[in-house]
N, C-alpha and C. Protein backbone atom coordinates (compact mmCIF):
# COMPACT_ATOMS: atom_id res chain seq x y z
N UNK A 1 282.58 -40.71 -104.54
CA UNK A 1 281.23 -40.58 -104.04
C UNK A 1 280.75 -39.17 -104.38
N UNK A 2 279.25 -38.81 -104.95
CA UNK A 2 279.00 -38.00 -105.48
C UNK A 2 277.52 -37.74 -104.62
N UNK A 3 277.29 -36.13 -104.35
CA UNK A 3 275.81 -36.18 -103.56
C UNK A 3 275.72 -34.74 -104.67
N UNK A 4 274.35 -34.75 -104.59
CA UNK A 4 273.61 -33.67 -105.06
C UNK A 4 272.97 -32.48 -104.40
N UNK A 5 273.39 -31.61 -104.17
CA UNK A 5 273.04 -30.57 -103.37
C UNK A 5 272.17 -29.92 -104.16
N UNK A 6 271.01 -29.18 -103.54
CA UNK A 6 269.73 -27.77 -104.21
C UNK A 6 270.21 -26.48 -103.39
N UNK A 7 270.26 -25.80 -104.25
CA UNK A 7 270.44 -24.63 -103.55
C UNK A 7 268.98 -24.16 -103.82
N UNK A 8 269.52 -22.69 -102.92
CA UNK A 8 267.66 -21.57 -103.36
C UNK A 8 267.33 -21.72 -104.54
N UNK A 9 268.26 -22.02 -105.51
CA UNK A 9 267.22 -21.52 -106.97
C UNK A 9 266.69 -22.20 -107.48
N UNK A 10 267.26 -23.87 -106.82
CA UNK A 10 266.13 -25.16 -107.18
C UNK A 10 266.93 -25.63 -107.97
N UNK A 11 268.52 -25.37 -108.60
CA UNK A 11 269.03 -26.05 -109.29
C UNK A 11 269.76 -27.00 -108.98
N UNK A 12 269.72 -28.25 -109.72
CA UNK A 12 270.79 -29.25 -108.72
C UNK A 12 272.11 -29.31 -109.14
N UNK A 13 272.87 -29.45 -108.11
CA UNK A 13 274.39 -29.87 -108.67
C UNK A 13 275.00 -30.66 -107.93
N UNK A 14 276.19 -30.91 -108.46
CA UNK A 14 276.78 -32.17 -108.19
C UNK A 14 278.11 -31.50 -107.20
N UNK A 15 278.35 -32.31 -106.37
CA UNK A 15 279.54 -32.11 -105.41
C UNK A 15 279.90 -33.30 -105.41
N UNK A 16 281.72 -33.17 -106.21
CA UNK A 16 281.95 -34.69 -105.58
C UNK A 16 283.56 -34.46 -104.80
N UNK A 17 283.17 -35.42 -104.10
CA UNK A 17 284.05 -35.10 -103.01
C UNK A 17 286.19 -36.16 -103.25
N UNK A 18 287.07 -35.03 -103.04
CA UNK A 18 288.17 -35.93 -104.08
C UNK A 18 289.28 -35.81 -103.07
N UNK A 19 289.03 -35.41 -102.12
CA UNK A 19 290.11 -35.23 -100.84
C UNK A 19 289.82 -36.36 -99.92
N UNK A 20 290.53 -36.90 -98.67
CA UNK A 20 290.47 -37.65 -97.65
C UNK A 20 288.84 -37.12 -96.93
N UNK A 21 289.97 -35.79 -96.41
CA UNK A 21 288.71 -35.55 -95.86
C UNK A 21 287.30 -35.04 -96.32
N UNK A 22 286.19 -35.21 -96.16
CA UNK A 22 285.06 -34.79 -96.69
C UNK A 22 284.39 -33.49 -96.13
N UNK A 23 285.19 -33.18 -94.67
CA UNK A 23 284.46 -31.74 -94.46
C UNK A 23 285.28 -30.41 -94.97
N UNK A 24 286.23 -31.18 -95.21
CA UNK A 24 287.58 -29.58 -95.47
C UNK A 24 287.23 -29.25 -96.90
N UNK A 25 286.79 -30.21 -98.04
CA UNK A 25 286.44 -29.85 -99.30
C UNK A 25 285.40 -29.51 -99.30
N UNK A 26 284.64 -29.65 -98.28
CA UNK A 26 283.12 -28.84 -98.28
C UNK A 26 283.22 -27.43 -97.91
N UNK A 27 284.32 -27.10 -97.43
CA UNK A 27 284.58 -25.70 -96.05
C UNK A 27 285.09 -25.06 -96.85
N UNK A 28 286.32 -25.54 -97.91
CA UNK A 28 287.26 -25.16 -98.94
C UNK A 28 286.76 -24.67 -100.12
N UNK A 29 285.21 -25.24 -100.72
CA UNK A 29 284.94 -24.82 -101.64
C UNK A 29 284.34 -23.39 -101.57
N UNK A 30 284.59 -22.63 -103.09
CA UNK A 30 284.27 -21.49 -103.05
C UNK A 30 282.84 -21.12 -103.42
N UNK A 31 282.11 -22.13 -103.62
CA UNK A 31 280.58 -22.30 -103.97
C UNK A 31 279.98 -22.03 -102.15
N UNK A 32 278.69 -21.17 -102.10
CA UNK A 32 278.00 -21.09 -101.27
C UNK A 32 276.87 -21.74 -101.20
N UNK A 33 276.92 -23.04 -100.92
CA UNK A 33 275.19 -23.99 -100.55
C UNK A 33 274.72 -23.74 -99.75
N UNK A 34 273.85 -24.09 -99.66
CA UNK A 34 272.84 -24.06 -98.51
C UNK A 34 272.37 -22.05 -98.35
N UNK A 35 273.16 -21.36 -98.57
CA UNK A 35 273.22 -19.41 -98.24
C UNK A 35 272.39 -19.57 -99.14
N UNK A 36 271.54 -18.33 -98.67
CA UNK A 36 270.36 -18.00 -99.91
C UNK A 36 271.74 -16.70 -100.00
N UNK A 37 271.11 -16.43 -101.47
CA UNK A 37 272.13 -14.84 -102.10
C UNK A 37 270.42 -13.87 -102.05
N UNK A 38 271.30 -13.00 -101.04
CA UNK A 38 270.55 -11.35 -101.37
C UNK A 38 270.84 -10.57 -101.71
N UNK A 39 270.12 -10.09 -102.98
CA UNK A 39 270.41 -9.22 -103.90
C UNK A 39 270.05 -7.68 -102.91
N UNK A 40 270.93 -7.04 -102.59
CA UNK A 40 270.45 -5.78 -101.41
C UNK A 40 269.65 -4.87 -102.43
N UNK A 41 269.58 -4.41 -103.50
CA UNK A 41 268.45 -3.84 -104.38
C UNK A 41 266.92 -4.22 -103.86
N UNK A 42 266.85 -5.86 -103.93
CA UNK A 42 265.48 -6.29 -104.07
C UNK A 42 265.24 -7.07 -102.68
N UNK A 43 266.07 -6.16 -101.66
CA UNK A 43 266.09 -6.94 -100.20
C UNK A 43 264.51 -6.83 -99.68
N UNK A 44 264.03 -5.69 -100.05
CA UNK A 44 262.44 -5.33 -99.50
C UNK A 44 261.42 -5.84 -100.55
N UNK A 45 261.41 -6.37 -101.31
CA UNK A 45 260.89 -7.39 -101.94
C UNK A 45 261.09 -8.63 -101.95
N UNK A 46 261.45 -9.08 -101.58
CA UNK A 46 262.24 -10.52 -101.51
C UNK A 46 261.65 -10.77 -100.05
N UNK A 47 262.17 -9.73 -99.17
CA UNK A 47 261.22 -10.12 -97.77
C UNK A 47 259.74 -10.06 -98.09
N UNK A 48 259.22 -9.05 -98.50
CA UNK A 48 257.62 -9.22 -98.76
C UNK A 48 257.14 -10.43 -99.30
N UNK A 49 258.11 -11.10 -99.59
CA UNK A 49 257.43 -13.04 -101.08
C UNK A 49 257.66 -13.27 -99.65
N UNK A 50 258.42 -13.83 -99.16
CA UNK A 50 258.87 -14.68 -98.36
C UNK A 50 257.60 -14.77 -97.29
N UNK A 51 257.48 -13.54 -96.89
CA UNK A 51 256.30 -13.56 -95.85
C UNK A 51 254.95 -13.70 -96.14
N UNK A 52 254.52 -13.44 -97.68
CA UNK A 52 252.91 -13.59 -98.13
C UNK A 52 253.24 -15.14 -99.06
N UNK A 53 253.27 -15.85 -98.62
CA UNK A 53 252.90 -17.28 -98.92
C UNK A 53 251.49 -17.60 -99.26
N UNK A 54 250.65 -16.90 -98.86
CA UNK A 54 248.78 -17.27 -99.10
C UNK A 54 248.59 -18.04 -100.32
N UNK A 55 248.72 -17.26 -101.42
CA UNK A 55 249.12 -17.53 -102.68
C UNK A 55 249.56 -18.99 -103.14
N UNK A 56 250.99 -18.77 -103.03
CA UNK A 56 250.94 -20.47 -102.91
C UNK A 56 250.65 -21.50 -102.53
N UNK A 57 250.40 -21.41 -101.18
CA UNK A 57 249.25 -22.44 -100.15
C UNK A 57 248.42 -22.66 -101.19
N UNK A 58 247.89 -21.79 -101.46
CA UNK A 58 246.32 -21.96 -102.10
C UNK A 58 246.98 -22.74 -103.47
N UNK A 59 248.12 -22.42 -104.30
CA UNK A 59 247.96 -23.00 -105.67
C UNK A 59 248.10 -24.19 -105.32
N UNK A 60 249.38 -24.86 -103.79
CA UNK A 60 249.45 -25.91 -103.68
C UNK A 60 248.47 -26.65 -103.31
N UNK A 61 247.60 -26.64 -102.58
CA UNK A 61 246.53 -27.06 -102.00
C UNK A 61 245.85 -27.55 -103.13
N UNK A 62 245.12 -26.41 -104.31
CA UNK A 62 244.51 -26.50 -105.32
C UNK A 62 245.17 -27.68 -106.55
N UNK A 63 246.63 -28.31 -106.72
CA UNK A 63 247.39 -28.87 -106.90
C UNK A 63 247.06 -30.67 -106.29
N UNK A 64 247.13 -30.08 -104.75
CA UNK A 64 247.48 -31.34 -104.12
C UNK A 64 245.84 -32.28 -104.68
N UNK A 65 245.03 -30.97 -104.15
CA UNK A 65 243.43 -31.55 -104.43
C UNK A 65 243.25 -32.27 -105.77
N UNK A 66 243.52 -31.54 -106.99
CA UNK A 66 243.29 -31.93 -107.85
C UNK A 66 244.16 -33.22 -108.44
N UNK A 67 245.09 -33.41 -107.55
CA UNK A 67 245.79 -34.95 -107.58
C UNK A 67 245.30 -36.20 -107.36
N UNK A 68 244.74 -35.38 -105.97
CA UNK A 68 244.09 -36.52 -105.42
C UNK A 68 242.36 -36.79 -106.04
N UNK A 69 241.84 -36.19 -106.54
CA UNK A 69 240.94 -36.27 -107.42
C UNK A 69 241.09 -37.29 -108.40
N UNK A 70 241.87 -37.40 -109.02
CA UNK A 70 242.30 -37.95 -110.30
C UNK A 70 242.62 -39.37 -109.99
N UNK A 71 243.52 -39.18 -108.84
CA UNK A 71 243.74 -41.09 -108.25
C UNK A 71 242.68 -41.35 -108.02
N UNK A 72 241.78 -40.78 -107.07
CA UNK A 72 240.07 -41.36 -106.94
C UNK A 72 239.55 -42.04 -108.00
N UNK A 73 239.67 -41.13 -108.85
CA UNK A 73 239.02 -41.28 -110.54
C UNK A 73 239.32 -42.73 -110.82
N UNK A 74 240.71 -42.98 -110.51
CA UNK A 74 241.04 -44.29 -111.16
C UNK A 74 240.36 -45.44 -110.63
N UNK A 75 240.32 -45.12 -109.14
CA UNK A 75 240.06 -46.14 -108.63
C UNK A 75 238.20 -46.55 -109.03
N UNK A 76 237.53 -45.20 -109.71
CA UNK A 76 235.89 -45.63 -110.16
C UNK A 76 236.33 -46.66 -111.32
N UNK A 77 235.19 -47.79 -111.37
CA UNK A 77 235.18 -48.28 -112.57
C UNK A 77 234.99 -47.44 -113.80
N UNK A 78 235.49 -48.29 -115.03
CA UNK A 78 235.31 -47.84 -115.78
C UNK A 78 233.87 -47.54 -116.64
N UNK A 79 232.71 -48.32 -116.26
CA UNK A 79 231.66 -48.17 -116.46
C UNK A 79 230.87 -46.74 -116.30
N UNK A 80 231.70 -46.23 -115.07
CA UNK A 80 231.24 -45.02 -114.78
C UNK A 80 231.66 -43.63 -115.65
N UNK A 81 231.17 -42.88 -116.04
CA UNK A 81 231.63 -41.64 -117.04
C UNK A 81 232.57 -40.58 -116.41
N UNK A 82 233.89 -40.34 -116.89
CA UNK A 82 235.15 -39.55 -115.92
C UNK A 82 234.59 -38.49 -115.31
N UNK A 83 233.50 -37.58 -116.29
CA UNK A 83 233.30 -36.40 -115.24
C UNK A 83 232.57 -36.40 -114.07
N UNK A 84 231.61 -37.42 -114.41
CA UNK A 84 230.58 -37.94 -112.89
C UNK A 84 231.46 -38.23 -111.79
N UNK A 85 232.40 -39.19 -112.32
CA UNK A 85 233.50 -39.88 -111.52
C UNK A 85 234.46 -39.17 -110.89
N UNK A 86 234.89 -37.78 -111.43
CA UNK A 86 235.75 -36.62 -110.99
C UNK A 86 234.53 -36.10 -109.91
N UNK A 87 233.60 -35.99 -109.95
CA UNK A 87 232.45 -35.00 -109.48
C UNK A 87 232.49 -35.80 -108.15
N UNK A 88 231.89 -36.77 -108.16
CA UNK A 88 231.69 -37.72 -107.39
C UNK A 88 232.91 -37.98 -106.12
N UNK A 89 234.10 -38.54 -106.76
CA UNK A 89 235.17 -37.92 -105.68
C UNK A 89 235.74 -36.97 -104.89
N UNK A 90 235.21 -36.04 -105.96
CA UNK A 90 235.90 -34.48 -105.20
C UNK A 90 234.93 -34.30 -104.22
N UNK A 91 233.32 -34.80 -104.35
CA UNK A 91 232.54 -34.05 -103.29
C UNK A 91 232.56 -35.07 -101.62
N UNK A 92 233.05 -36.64 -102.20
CA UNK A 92 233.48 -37.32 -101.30
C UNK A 92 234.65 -36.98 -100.34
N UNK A 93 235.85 -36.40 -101.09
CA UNK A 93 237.31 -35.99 -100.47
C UNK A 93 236.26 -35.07 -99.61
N UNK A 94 235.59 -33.72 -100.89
CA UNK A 94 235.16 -32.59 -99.70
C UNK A 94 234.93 -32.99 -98.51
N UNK A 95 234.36 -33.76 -98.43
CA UNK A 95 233.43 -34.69 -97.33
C UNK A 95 233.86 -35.00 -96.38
N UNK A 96 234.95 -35.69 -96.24
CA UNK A 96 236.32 -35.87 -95.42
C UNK A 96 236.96 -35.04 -95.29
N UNK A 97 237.50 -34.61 -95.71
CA UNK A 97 238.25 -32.94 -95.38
C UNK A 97 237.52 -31.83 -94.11
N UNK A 98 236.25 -32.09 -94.92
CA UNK A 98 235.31 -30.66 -93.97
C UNK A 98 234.96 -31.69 -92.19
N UNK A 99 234.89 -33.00 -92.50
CA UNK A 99 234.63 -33.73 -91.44
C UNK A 99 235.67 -33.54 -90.33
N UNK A 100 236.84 -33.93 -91.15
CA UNK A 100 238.62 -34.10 -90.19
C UNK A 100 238.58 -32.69 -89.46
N UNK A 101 238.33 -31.41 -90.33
CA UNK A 101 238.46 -29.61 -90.00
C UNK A 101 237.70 -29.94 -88.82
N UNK A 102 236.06 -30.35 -89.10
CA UNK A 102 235.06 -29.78 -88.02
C UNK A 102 235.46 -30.63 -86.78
N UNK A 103 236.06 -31.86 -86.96
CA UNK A 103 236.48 -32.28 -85.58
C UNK A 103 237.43 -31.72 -84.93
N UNK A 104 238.60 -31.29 -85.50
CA UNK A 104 239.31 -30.39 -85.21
C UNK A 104 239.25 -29.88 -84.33
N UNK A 105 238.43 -28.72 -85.45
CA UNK A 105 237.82 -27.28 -84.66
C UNK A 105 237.05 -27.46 -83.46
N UNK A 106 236.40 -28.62 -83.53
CA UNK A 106 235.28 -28.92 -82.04
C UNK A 106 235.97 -29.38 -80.98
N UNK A 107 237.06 -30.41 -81.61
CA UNK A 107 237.64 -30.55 -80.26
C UNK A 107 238.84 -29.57 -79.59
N UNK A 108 239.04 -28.72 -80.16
CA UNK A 108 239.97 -27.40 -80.24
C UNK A 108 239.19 -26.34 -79.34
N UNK A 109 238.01 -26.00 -79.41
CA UNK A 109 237.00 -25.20 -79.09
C UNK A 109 236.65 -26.12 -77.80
N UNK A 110 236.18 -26.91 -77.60
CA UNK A 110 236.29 -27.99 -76.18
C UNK A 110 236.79 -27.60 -74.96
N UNK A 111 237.90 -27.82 -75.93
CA UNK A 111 239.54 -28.00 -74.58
C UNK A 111 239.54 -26.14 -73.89
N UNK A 112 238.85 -25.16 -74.98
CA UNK A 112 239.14 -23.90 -74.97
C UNK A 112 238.33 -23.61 -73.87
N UNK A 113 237.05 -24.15 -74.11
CA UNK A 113 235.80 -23.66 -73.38
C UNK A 113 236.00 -24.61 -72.03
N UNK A 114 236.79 -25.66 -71.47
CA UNK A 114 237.13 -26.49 -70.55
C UNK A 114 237.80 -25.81 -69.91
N UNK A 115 239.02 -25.25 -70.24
CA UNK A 115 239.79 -24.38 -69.76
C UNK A 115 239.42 -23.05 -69.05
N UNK A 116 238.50 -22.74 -70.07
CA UNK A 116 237.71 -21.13 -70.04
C UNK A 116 236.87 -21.41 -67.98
N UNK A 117 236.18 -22.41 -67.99
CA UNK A 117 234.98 -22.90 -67.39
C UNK A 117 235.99 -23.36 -65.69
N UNK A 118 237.12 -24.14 -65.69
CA UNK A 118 237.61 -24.22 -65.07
C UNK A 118 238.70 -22.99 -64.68
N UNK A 119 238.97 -22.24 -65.40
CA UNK A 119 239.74 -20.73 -64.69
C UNK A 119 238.65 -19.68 -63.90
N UNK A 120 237.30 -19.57 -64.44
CA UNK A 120 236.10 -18.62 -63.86
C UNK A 120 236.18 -20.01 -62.70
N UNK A 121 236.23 -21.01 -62.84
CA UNK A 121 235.62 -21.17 -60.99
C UNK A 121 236.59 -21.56 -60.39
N UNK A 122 238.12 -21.13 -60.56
CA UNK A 122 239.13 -21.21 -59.66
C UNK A 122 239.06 -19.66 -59.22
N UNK A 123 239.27 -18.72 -59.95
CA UNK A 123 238.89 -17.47 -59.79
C UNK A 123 237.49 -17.64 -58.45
N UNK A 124 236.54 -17.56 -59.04
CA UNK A 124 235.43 -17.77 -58.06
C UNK A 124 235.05 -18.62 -56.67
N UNK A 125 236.06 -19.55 -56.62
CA UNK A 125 236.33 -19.95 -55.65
C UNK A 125 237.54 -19.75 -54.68
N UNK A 126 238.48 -18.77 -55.10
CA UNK A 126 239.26 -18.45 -54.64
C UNK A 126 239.57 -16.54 -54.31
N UNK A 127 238.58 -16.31 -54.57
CA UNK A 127 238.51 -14.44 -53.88
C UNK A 127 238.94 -13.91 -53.08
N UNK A 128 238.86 -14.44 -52.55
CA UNK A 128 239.85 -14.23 -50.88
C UNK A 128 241.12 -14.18 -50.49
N UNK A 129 241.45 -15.15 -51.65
CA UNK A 129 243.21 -15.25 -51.72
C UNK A 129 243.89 -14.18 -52.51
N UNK A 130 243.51 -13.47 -53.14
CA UNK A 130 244.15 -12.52 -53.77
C UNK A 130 244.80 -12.00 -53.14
N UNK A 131 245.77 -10.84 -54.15
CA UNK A 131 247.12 -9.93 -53.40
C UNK A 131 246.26 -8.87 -52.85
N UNK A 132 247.20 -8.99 -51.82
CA UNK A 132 246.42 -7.83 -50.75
C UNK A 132 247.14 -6.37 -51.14
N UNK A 133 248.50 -6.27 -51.37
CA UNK A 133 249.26 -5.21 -51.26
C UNK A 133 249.42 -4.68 -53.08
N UNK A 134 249.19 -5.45 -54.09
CA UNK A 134 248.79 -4.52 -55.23
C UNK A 134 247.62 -4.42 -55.65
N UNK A 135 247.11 -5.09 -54.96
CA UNK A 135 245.47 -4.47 -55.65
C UNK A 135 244.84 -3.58 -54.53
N UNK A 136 243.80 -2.57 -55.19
CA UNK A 136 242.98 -1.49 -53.83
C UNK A 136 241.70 -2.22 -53.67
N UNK A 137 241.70 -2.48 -52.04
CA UNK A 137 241.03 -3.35 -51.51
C UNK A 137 239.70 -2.38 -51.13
N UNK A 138 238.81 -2.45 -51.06
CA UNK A 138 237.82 -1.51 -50.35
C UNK A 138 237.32 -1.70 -48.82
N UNK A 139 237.77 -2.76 -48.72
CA UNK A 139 236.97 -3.40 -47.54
C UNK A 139 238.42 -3.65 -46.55
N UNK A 140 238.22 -3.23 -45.24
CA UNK A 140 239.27 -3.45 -44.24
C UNK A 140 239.40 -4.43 -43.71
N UNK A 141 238.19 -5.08 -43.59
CA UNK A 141 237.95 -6.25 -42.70
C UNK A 141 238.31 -7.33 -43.42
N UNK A 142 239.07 -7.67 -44.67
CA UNK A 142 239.38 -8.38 -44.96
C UNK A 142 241.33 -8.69 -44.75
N UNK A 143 241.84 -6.98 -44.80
CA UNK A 143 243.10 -6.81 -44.83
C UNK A 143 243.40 -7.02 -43.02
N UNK A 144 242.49 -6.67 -42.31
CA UNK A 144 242.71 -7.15 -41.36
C UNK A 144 242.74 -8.81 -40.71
N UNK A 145 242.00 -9.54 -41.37
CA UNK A 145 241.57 -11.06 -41.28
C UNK A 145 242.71 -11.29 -41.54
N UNK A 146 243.47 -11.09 -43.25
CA UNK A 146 244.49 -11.27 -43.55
C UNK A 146 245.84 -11.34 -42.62
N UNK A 147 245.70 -9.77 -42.14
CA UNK A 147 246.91 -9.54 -41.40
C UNK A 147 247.19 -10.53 -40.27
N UNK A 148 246.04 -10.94 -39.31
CA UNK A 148 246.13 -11.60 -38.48
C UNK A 148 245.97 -13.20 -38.66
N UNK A 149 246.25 -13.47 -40.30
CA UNK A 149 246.24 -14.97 -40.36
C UNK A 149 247.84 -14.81 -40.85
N UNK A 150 248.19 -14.19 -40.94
CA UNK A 150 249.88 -13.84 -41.53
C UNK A 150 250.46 -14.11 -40.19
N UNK A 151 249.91 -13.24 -39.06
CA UNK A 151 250.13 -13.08 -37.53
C UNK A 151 250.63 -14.32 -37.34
N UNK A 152 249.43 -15.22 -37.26
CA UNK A 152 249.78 -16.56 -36.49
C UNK A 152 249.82 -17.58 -37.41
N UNK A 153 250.27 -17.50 -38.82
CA UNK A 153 251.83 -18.17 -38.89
C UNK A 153 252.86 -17.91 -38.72
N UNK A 154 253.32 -16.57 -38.44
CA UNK A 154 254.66 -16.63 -37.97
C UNK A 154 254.64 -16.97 -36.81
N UNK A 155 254.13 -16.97 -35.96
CA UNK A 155 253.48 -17.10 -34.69
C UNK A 155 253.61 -18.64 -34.51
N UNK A 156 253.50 -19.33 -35.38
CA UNK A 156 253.41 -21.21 -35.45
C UNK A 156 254.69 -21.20 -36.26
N UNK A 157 255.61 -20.38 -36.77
CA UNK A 157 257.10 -21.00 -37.43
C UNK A 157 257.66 -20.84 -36.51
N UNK A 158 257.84 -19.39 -35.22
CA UNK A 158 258.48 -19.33 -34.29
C UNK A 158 258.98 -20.45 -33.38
N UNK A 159 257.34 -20.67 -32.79
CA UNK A 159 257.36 -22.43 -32.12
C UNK A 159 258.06 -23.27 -33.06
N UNK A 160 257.78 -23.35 -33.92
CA UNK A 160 258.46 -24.94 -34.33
C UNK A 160 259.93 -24.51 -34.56
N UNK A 161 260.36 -23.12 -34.64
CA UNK A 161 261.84 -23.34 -34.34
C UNK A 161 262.34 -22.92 -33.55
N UNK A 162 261.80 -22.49 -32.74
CA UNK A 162 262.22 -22.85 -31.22
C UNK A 162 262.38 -24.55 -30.40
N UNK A 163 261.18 -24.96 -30.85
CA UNK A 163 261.19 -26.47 -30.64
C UNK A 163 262.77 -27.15 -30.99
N UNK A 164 263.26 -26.80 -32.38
CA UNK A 164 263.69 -28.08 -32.96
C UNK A 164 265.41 -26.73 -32.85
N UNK A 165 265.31 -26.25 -31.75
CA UNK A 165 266.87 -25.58 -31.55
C UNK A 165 267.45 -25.95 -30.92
């Protein structure tokens, strides 16, 4: 039985496996799969590719698009002239594409501004409850209200365990 492994460099090779067991000739071999090799010279370059991907996004994207362009194409009759027919699809895909984004984004922005709308009036309906002891309060008459609603719950845990002793 034979599998094909890729390493980083995209090349394929063959592993075939000639022992009983199949993990000890994998463990045993002196080939490193799956390890990327870092060259410590070009360690700070090699991190810089890795992290600016933009680039490729974009060629792939520009790739994927122009794929899918071309299947469109096929599917126009032939009556129709290829470049109209290229034109014609791509501004259709656009079409769909920018549609799928803007729903997206709207219903993304929604949920944001739902969220946003319901935290200001939990906030706003709840002022009173705030921490008394890290924030500077200006007003006494509230730390006092406080104090004496603190009062008589302990004041009502006492009773009930006294009750149930």
């Amino acid at each position: 039985m034979a599998f094909i492994l890729k390493s980083f460099s995209y090349k394929p090779q063959t592993l075939a496996f000639t022992s009983q067991s199949r993990c000890e000739s994998l463990l045993k071999s002196k080939k490193r799969f799956m390890i990327p090799f870092v060259n410590p010279r070009n360690r700070r370059s090699r991190i810089h590719a890795a992290q600016s991907n933009f680039f490729r996004v974009l060629q792939t994207t520009y790739k994927i698009g122009k794929d899918g362009v071309e299947a469109g194409t096929t599917l126009v009759p032939e009556s129709v002239p290829r470049p109209i027919a290229r034109i014609s699809v791509a501004v259709v895909g656009a079409a769909v594409v920018l549609f799928f984004v803007k729903s997206f984004l709207s219903t993304a922005f929604f949920f944001l501004a739902t969220m946003g709308l319901i935290y200001s009036a939990f906030i706003a309906f709840n002022k009173d409850d705030g921490p008394t002891t890290g924030g500077s309060d200006t007003t006494t008459s509230s730390t006092a209200t406080t104090a004496s609603t603190d009062e008589e719950t302990l004041e009502e845990a006492r009773r009930i365990m006294e009750k149930y002793k």
